[in-house]
C-alpha atoms as a PDB file:
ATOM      1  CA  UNK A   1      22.977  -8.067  63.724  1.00  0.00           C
ATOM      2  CA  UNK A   2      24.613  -8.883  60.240  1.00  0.00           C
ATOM      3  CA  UNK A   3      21.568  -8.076  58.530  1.00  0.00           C
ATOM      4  CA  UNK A   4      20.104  -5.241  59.941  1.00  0.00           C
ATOM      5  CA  UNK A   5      21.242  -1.479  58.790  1.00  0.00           C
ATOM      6  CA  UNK A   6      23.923   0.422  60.638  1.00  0.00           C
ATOM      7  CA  UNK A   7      24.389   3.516  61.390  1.00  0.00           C
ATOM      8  CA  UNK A   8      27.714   5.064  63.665  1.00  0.00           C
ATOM      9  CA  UNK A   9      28.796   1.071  64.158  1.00  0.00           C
ATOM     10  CA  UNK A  10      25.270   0.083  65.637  1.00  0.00           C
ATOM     11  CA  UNK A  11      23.052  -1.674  64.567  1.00  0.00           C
ATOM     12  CA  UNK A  12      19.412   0.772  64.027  1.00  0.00           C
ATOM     13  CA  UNK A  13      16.535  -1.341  65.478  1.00  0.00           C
ATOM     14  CA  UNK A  14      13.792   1.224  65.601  1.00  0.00           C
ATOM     15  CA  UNK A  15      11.990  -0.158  62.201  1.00  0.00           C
ATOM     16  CA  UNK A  16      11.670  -3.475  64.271  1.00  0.00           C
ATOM     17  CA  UNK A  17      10.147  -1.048  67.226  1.00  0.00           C
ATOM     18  CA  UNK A  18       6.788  -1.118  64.511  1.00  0.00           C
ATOM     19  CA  UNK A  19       6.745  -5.202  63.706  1.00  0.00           C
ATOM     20  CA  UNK A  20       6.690  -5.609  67.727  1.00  0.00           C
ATOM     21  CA  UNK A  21       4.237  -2.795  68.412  1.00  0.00           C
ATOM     22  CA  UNK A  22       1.648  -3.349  65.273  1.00  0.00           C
ATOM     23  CA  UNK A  23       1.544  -7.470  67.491  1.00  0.00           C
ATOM     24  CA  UNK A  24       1.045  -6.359  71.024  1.00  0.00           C
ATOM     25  CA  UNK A  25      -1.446  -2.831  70.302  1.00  0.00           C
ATOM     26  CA  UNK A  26      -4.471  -3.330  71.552  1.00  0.00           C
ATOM     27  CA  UNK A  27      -5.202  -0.040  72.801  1.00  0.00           C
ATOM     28  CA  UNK A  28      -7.720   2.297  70.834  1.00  0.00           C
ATOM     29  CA  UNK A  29      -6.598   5.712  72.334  1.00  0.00           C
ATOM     30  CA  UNK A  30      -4.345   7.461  70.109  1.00  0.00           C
ATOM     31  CA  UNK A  31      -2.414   9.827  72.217  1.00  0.00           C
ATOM     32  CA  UNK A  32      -2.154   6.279  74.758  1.00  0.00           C
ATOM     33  CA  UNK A  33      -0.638   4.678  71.416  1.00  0.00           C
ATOM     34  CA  UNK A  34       1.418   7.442  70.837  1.00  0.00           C
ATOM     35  CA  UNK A  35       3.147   7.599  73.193  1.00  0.00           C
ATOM     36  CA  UNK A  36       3.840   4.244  74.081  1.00  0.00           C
ATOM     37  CA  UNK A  37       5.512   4.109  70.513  1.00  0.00           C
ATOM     38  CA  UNK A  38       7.734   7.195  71.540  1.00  0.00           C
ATOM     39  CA  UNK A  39       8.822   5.249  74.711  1.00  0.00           C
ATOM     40  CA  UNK A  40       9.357   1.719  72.661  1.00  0.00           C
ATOM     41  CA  UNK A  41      11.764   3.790  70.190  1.00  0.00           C
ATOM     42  CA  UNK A  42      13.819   4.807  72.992  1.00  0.00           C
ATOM     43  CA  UNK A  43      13.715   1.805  74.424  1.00  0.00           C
ATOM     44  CA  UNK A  44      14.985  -0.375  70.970  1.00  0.00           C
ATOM     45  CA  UNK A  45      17.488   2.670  70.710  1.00  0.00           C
ATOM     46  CA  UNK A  46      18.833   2.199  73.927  1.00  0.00           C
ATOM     47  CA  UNK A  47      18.980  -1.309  73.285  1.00  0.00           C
ATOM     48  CA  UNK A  48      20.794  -1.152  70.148  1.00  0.00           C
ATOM     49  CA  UNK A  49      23.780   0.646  72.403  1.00  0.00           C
ATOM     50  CA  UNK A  50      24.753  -2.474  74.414  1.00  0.00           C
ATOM     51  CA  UNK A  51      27.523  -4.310  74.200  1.00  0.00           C
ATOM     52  CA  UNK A  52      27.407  -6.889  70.983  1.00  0.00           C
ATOM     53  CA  UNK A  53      26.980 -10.176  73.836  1.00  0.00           C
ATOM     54  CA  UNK A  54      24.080  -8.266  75.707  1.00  0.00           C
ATOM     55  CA  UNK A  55      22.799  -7.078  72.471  1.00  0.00           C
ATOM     56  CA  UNK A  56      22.380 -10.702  71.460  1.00  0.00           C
ATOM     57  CA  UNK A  57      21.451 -11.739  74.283  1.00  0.00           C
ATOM     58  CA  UNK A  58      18.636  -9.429  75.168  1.00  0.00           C
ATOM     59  CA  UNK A  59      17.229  -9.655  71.118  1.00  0.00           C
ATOM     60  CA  UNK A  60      16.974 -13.412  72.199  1.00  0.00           C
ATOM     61  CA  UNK A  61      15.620 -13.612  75.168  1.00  0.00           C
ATOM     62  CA  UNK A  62      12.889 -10.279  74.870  1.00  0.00           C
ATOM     63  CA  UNK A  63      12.514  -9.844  70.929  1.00  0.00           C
ATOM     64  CA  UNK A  64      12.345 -12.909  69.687  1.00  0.00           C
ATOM     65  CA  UNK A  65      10.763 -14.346  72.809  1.00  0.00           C
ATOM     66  CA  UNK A  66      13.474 -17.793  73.445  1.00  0.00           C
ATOM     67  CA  UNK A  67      14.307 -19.421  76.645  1.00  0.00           C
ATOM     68  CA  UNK A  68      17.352 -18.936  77.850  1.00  0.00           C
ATOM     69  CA  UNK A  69      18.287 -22.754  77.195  1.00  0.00           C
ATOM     70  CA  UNK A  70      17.071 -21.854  73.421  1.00  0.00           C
ATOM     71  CA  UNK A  71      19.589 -18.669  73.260  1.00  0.00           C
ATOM     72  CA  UNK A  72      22.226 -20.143  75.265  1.00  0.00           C
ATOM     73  CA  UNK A  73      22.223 -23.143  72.516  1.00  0.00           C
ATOM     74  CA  UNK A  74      21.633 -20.632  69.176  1.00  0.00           C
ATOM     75  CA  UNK A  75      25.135 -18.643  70.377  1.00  0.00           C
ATOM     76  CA  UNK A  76      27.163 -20.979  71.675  1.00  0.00           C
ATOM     77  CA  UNK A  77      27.957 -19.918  75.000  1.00  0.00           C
ATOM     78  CA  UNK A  78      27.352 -21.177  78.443  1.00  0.00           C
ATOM     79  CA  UNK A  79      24.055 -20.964  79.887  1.00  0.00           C
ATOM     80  CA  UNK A  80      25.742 -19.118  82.807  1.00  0.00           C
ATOM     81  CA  UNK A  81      26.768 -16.146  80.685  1.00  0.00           C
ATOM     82  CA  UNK A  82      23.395 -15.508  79.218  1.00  0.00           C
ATOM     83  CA  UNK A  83      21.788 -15.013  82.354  1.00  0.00           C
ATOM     84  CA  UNK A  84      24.790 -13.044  83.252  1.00  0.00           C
ATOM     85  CA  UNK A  85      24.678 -10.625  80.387  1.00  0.00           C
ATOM     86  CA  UNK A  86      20.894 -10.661  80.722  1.00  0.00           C
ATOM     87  CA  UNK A  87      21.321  -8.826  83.934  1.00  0.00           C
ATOM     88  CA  UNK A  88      24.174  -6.519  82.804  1.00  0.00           C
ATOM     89  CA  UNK A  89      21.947  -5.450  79.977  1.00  0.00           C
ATOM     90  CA  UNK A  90      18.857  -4.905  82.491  1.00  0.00           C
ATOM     91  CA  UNK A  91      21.192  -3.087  84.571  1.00  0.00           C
ATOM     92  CA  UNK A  92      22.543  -0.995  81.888  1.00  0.00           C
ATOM     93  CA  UNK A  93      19.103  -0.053  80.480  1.00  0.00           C
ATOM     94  CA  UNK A  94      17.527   0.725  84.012  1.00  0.00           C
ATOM     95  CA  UNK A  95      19.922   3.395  84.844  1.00  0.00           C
ATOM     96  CA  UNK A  96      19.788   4.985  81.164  1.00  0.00           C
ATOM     97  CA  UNK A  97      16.276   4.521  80.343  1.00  0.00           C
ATOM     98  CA  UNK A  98      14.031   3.881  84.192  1.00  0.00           C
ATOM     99  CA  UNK A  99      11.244   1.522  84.390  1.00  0.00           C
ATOM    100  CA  UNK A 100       7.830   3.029  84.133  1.00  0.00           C
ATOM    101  CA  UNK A 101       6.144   3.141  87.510  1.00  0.00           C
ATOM    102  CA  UNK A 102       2.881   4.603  86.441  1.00  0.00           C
ATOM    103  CA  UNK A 103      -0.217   2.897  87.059  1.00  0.00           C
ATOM    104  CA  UNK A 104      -1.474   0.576  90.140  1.00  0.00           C
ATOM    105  CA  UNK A 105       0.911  -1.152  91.597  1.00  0.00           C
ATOM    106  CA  UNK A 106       0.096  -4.278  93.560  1.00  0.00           C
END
């Protein structure tokens, strides 16, 4: 969080939104790619709203892809409370910004 720009007192992760995206796009339709970028930005933006330990947390554990051992032992804290604000975070984001159910479902 130190080193990334801030704007309003939070940190602005939508740059990262195009590092992440430019490794996982595999899809060839443009208005498919498209959009999924528009969703990702609101997704990092809603992100970059939680609460500094969730922030942390969830940058860990989903952006930079650690175990939650690996996290728990790069912040200092209790294993306990990264799963813990994990699911606060998840919570958080799921009532501001809803899991996409479109598609086949199994």
């Amino acid at each position: 969080m130190a080193r990334s720009t801030h704007r309003d007192g939070r940190p602005e992760l939508e740059a990262a939104v195009f590092d992440a995206a430019a490794v996982h796009t595999q899809n060839t339709d443009p208005e498919a790619d498209t959009a999924r970028m528009t969703r990702i930005v609101a997704l990092f933006k809603a992100i970059s709203k939680l609460p500094a330990p969730q922030l942390d947390v969830m940058v860990l554990l989903h952006l930079c892809g650690f175990s939650p051992e690996k996290a728990s032992s790069l912040l200092g804290i209790p294993l306990a409370t990264v799963r813990a604000d994990e699911r606060r975070a998840v919570r958080y984001l799921e009532t501001v910004f809803p899991p996409d159910t479109e598609g086949a479902t199994s």
